[in-house]
PDB file of N, CA and C in Angstrom:
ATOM      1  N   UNK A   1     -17.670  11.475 -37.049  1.00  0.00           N
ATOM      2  CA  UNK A   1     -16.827  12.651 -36.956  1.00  0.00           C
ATOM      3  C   UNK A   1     -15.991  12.786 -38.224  1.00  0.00           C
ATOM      4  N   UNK A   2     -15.840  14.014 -38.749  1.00  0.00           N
ATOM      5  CA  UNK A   2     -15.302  14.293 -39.938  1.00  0.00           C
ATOM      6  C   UNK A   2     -13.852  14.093 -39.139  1.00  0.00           C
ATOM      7  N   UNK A   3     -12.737  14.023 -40.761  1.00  0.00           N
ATOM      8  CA  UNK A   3     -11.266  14.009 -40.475  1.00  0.00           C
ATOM      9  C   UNK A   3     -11.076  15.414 -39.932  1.00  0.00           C
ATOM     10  N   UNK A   4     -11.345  16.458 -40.404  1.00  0.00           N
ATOM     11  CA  UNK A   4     -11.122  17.816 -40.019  1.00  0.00           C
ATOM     12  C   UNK A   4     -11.667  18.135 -38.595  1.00  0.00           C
ATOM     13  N   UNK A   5     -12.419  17.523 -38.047  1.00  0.00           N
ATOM     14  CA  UNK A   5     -13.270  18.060 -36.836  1.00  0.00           C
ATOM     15  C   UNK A   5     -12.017  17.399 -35.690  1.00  0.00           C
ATOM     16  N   UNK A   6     -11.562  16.219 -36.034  1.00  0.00           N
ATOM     17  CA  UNK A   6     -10.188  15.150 -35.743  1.00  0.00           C
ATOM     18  C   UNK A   6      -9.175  15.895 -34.921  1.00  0.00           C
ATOM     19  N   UNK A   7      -8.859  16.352 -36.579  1.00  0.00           N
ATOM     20  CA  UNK A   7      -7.741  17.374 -36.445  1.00  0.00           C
ATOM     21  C   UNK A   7      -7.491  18.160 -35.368  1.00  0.00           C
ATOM     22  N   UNK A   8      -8.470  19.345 -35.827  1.00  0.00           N
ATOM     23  CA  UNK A   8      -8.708  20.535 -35.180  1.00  0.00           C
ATOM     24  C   UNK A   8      -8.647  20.187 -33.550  1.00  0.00           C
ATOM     25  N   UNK A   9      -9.831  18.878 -33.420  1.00  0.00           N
ATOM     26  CA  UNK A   9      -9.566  18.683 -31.507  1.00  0.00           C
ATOM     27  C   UNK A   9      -7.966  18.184 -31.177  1.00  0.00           C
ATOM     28  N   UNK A  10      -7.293  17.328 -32.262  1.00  0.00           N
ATOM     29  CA  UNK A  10      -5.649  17.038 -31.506  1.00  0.00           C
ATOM     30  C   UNK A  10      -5.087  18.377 -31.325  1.00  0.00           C
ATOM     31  N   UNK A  11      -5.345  19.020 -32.409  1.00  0.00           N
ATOM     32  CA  UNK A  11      -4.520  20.538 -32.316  1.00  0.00           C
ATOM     33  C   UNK A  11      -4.960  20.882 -31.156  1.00  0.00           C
ATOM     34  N   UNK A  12      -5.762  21.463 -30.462  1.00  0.00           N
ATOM     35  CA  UNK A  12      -6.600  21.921 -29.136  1.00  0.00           C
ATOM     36  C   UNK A  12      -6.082  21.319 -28.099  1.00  0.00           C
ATOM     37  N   UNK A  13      -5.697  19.828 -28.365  1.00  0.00           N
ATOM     38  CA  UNK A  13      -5.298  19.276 -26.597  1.00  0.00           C
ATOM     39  C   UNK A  13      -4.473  18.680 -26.666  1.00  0.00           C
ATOM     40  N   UNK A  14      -3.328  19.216 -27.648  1.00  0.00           N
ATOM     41  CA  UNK A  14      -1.835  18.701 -27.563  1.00  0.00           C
ATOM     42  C   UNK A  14      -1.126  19.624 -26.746  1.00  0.00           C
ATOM     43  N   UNK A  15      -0.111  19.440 -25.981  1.00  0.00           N
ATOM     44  CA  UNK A  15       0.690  20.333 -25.287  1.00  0.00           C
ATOM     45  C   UNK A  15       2.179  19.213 -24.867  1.00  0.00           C
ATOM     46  N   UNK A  16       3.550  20.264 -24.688  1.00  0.00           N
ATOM     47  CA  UNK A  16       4.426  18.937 -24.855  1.00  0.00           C
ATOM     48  C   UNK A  16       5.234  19.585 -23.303  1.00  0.00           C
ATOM     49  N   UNK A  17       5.761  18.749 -23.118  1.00  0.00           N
ATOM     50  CA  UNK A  17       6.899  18.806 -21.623  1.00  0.00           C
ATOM     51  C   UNK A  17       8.340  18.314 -22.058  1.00  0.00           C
ATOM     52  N   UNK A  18       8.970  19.399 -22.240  1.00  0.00           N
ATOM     53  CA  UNK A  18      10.870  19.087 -22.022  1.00  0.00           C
ATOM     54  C   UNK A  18      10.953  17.945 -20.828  1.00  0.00           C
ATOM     55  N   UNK A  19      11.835  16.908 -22.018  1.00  0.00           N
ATOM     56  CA  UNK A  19      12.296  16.265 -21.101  1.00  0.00           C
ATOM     57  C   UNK A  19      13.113  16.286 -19.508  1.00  0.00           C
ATOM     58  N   UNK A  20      13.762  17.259 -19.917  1.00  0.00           N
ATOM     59  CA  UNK A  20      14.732  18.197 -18.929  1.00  0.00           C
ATOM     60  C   UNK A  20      13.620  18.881 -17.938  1.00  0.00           C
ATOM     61  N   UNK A  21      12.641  18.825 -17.660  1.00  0.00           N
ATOM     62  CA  UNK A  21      11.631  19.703 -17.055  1.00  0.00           C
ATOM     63  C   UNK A  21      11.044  18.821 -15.469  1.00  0.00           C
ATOM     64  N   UNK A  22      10.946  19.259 -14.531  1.00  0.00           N
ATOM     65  CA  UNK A  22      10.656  17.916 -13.371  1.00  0.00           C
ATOM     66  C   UNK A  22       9.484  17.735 -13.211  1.00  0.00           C
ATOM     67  N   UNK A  23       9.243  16.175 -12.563  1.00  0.00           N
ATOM     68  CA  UNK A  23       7.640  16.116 -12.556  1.00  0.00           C
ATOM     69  C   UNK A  23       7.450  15.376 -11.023  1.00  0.00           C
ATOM     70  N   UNK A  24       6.533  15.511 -10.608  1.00  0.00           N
ATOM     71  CA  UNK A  24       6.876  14.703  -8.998  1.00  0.00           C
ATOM     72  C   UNK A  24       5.871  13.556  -9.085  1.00  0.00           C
ATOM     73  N   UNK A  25       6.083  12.255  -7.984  1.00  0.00           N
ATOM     74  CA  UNK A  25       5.446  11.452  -8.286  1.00  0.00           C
ATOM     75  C   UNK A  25       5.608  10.526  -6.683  1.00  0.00           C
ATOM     76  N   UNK A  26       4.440  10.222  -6.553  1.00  0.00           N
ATOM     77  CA  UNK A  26       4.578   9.679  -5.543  1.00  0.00           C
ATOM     78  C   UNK A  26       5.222   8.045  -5.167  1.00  0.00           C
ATOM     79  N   UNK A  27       6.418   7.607  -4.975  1.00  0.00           N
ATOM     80  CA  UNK A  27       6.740   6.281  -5.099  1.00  0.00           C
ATOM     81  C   UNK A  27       6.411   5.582  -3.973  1.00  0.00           C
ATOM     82  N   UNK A  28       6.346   4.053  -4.283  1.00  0.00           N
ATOM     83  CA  UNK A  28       6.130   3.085  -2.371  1.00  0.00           C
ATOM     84  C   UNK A  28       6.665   2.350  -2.653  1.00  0.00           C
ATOM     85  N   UNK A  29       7.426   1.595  -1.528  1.00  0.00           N
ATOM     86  CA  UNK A  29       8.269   1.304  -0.996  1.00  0.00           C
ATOM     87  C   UNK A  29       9.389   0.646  -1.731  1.00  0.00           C
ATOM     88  N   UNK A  30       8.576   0.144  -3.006  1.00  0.00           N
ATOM     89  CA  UNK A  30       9.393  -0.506  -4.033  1.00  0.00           C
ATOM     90  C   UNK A  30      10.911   0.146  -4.763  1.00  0.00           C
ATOM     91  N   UNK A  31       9.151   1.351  -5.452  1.00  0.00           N
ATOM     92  CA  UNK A  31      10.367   2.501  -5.886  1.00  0.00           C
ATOM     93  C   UNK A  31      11.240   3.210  -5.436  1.00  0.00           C
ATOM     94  N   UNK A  32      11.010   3.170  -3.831  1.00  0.00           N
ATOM     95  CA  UNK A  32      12.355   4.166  -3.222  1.00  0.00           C
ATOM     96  C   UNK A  32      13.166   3.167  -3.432  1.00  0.00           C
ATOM     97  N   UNK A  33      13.025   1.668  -3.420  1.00  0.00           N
ATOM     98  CA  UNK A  33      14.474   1.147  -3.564  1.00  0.00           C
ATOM     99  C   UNK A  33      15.104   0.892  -4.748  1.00  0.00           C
ATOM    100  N   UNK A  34      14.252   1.079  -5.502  1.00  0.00           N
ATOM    101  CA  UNK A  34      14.793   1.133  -6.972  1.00  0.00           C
ATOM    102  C   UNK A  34      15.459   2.189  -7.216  1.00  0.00           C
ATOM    103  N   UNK A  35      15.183   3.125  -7.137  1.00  0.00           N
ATOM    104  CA  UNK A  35      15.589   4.471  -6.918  1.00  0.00           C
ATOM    105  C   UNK A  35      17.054   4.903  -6.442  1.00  0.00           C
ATOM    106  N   UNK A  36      17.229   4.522  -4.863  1.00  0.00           N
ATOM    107  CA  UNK A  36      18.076   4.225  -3.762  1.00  0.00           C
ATOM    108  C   UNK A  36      19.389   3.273  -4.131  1.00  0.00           C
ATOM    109  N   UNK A  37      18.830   2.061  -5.270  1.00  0.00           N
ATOM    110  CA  UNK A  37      19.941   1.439  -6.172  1.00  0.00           C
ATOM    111  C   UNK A  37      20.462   1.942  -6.913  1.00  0.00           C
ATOM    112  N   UNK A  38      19.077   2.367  -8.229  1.00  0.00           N
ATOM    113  CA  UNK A  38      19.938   3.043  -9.167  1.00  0.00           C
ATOM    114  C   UNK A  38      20.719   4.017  -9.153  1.00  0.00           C
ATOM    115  N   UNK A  39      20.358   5.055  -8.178  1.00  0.00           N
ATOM    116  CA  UNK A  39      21.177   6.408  -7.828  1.00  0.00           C
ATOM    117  C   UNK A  39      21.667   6.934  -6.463  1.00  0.00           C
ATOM    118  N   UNK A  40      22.154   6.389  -6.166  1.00  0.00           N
ATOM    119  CA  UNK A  40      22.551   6.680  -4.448  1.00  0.00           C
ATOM    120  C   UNK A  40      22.173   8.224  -4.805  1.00  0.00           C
ATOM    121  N   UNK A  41      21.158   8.697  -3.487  1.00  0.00           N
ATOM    122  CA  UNK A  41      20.926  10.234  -3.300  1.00  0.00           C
ATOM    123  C   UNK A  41      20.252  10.925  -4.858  1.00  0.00           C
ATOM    124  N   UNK A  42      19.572   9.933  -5.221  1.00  0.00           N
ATOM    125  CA  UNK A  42      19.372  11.025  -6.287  1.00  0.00           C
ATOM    126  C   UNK A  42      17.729  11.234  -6.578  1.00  0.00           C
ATOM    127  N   UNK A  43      17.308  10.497  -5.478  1.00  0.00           N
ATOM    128  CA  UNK A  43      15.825  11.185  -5.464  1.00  0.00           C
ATOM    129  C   UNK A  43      15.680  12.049  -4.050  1.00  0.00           C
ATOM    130  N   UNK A  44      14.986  13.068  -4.078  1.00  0.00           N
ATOM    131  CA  UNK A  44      14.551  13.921  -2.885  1.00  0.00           C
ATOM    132  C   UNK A  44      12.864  14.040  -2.435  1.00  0.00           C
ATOM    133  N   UNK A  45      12.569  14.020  -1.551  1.00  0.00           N
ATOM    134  CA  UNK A  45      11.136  13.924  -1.462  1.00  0.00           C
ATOM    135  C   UNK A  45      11.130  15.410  -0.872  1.00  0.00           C
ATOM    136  N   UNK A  46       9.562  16.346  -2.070  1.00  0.00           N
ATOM    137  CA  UNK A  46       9.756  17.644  -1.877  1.00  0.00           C
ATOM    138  C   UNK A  46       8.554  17.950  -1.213  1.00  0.00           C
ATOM    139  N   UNK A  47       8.115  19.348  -1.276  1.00  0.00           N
ATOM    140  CA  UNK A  47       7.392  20.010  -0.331  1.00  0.00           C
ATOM    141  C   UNK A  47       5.883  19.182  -0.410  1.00  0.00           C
ATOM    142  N   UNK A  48       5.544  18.470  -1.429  1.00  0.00           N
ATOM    143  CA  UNK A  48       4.036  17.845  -1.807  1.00  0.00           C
ATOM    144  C   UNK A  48       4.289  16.144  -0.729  1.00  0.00           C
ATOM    145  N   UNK A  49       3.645  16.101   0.065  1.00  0.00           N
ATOM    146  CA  UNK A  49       3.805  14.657   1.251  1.00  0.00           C
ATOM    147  C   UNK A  49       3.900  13.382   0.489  1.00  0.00           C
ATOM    148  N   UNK A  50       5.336  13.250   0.878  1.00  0.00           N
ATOM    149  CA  UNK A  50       5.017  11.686   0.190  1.00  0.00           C
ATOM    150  C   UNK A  50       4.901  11.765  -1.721  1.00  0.00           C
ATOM    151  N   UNK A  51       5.699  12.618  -1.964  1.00  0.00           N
ATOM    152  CA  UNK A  51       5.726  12.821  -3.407  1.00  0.00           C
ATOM    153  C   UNK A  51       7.590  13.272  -3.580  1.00  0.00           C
ATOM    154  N   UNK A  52       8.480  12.303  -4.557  1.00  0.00           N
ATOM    155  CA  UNK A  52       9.377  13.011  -4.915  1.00  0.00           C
ATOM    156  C   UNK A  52       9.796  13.315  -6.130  1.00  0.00           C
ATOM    157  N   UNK A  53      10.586  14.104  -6.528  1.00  0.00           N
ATOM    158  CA  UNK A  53      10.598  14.716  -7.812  1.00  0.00           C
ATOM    159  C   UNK A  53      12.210  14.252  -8.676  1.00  0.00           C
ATOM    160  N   UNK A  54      11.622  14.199  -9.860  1.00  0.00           N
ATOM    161  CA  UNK A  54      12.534  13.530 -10.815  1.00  0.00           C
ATOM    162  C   UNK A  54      12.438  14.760 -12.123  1.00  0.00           C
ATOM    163  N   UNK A  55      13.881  14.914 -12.452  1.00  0.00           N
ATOM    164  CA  UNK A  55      13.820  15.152 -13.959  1.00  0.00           C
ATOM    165  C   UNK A  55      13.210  14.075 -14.970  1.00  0.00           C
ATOM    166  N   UNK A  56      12.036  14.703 -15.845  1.00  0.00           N
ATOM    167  CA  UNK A  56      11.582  13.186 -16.492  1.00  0.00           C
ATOM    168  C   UNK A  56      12.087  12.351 -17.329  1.00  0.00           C
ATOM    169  N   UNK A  57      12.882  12.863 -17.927  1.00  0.00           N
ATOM    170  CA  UNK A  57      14.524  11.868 -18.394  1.00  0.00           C
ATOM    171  C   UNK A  57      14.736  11.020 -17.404  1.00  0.00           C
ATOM    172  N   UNK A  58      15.326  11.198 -16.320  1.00  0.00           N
ATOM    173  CA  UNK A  58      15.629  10.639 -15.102  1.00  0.00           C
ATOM    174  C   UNK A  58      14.555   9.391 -14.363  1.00  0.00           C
ATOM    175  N   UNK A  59      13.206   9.952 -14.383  1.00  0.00           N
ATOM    176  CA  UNK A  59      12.460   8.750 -14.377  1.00  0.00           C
ATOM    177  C   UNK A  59      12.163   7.984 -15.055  1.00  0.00           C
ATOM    178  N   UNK A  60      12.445   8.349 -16.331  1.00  0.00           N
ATOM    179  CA  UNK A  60      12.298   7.250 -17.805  1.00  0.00           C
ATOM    180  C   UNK A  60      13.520   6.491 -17.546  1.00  0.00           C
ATOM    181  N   UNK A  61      14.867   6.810 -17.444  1.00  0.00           N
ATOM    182  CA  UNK A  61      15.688   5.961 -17.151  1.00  0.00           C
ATOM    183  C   UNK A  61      15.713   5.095 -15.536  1.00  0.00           C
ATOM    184  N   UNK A  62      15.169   5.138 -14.680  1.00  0.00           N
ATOM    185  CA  UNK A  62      15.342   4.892 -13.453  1.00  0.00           C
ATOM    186  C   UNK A  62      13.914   3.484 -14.019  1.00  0.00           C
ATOM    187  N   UNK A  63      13.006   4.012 -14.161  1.00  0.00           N
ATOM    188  CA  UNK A  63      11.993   2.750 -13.924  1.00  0.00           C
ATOM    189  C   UNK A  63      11.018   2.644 -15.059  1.00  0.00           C
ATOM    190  N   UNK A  64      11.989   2.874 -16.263  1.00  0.00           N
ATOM    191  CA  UNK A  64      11.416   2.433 -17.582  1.00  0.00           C
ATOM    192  C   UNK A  64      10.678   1.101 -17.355  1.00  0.00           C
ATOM    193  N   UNK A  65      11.855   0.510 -17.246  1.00  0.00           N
ATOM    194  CA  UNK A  65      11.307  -1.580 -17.378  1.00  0.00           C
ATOM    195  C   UNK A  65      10.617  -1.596 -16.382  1.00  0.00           C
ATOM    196  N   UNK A  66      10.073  -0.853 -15.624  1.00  0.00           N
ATOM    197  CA  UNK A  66       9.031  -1.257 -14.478  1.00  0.00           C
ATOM    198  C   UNK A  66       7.863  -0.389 -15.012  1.00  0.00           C
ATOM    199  N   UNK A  67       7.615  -0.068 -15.712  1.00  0.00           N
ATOM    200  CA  UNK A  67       6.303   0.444 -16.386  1.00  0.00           C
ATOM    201  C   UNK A  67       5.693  -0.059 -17.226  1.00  0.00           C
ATOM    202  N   UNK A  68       5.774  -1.572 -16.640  1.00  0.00           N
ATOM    203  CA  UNK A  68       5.007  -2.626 -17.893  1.00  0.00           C
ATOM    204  C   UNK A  68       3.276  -3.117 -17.680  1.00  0.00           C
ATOM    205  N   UNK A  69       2.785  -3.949 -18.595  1.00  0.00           N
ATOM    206  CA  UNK A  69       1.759  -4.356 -18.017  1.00  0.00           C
ATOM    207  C   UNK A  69       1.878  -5.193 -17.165  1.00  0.00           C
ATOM    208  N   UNK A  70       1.304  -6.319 -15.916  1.00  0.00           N
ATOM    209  CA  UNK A  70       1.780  -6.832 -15.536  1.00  0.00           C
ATOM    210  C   UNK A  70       2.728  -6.831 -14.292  1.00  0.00           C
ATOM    211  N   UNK A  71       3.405  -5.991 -13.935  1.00  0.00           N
ATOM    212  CA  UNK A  71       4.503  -5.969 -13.495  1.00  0.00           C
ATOM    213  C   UNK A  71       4.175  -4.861 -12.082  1.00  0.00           C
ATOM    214  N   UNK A  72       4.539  -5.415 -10.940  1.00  0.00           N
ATOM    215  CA  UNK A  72       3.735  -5.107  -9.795  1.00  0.00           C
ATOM    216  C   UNK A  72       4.796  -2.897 -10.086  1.00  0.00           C
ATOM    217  N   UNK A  73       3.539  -2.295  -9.483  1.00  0.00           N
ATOM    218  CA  UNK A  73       3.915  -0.787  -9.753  1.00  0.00           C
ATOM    219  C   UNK A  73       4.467  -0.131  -8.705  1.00  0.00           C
ATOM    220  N   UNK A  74       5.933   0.798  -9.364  1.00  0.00           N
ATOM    221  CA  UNK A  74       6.783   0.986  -8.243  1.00  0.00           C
ATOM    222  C   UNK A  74       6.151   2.300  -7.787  1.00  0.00           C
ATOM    223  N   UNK A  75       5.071   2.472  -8.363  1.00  0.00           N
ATOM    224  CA  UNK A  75       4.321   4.271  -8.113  1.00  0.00           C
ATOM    225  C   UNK A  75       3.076   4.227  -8.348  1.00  0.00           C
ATOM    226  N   UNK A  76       2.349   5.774  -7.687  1.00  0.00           N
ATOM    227  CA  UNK A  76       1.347   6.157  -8.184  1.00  0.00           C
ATOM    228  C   UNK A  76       0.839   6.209  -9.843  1.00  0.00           C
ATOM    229  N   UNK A  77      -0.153   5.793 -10.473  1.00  0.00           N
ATOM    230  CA  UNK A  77      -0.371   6.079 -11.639  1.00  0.00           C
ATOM    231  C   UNK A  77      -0.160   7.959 -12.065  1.00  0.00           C
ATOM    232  N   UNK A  78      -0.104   8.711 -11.003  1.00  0.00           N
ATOM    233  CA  UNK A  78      -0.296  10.100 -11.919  1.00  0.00           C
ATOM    234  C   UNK A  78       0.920  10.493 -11.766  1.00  0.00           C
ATOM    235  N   UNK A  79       1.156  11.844 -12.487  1.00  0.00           N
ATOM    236  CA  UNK A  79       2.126  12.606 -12.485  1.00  0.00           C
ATOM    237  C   UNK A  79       2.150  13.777 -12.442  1.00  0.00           C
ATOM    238  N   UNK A  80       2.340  14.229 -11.774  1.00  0.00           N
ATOM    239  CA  UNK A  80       2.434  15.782 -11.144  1.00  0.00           C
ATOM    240  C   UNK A  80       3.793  16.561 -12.001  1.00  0.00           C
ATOM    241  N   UNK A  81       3.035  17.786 -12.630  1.00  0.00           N
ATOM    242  CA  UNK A  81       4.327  18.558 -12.866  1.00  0.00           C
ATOM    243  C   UNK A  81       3.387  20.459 -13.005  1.00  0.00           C
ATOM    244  N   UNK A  82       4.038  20.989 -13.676  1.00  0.00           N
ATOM    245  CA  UNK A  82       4.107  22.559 -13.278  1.00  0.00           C
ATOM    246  C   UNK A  82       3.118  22.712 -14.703  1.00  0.00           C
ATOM    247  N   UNK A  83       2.331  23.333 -14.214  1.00  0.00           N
ATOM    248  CA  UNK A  83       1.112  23.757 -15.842  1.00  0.00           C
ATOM    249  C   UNK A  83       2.302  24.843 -16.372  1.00  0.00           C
ATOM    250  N   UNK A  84       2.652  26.027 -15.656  1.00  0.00           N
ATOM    251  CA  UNK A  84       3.280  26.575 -16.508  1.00  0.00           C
ATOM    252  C   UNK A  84       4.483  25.905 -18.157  1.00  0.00           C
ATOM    253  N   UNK A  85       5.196  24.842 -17.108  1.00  0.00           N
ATOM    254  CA  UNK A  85       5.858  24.059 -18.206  1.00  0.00           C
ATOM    255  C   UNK A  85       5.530  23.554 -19.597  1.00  0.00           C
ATOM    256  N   UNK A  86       3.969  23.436 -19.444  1.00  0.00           N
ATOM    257  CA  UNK A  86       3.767  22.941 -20.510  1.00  0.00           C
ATOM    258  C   UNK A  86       3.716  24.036 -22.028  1.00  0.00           C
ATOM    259  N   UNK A  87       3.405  23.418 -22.823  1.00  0.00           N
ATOM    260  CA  UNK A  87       3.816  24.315 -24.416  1.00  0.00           C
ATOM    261  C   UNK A  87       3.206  23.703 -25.150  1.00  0.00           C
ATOM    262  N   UNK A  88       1.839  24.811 -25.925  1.00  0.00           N
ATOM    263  CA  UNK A  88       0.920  24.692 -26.761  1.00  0.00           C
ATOM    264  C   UNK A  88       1.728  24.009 -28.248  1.00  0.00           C
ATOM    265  N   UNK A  89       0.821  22.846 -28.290  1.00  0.00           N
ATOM    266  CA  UNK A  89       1.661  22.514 -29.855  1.00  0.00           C
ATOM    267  C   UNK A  89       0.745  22.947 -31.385  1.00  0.00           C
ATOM    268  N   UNK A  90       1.534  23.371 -31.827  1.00  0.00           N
ATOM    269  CA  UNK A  90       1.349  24.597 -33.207  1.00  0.00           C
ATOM    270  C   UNK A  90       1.721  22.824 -34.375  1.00  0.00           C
ATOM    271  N   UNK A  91       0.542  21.805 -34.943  1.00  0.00           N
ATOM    272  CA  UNK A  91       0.880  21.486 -35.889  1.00  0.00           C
ATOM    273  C   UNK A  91       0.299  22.111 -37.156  1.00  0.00           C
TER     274      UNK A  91
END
């Protein structure tokens, strides 16, 4: 693959998410208590079952150090957030 052919595909399937923007995620049993420590009341479980939603600032600070290798997982691997949110990146 040429450098230019490279390029052109990062340009195509970059897109970025405000931190400030929410993403939902399904936690077990771990993470509600991590959660439940770090923030009395500050997670809500919303209309998606068994999925609650975080500003993603908010989950970067809540269970950074638990997103290691190794290290038993306080969540689902995916992350749910709003397609609209996202924003084509122009490099």
């Amino acid at each position: 693959m040429t450098e230019k052919y490279i390029e052109n595909k990062i340009k195509k399937d970059l897109v970025s998410l405000n931190l400030k923007e929410y993403i939902y995620i399904k936690l077990n049993k771990n993470g509600i208590k991590i959660a439940n420590s770090a923030c009395l009341g500050c997670i809500q479980e919303c209309e998606y079952k068994g999925y609650y939603k975080f500003q993603l600032w908010k989950f970067i600070n809540i269970f950074g150090t638990y997103l290691n290798i190794g290290i038993s997982f306080v969540c689902d691997t995916e992350i749910i957030f709003e397609r609209e949110l996202l924003k084509e990146i122009k490099l």
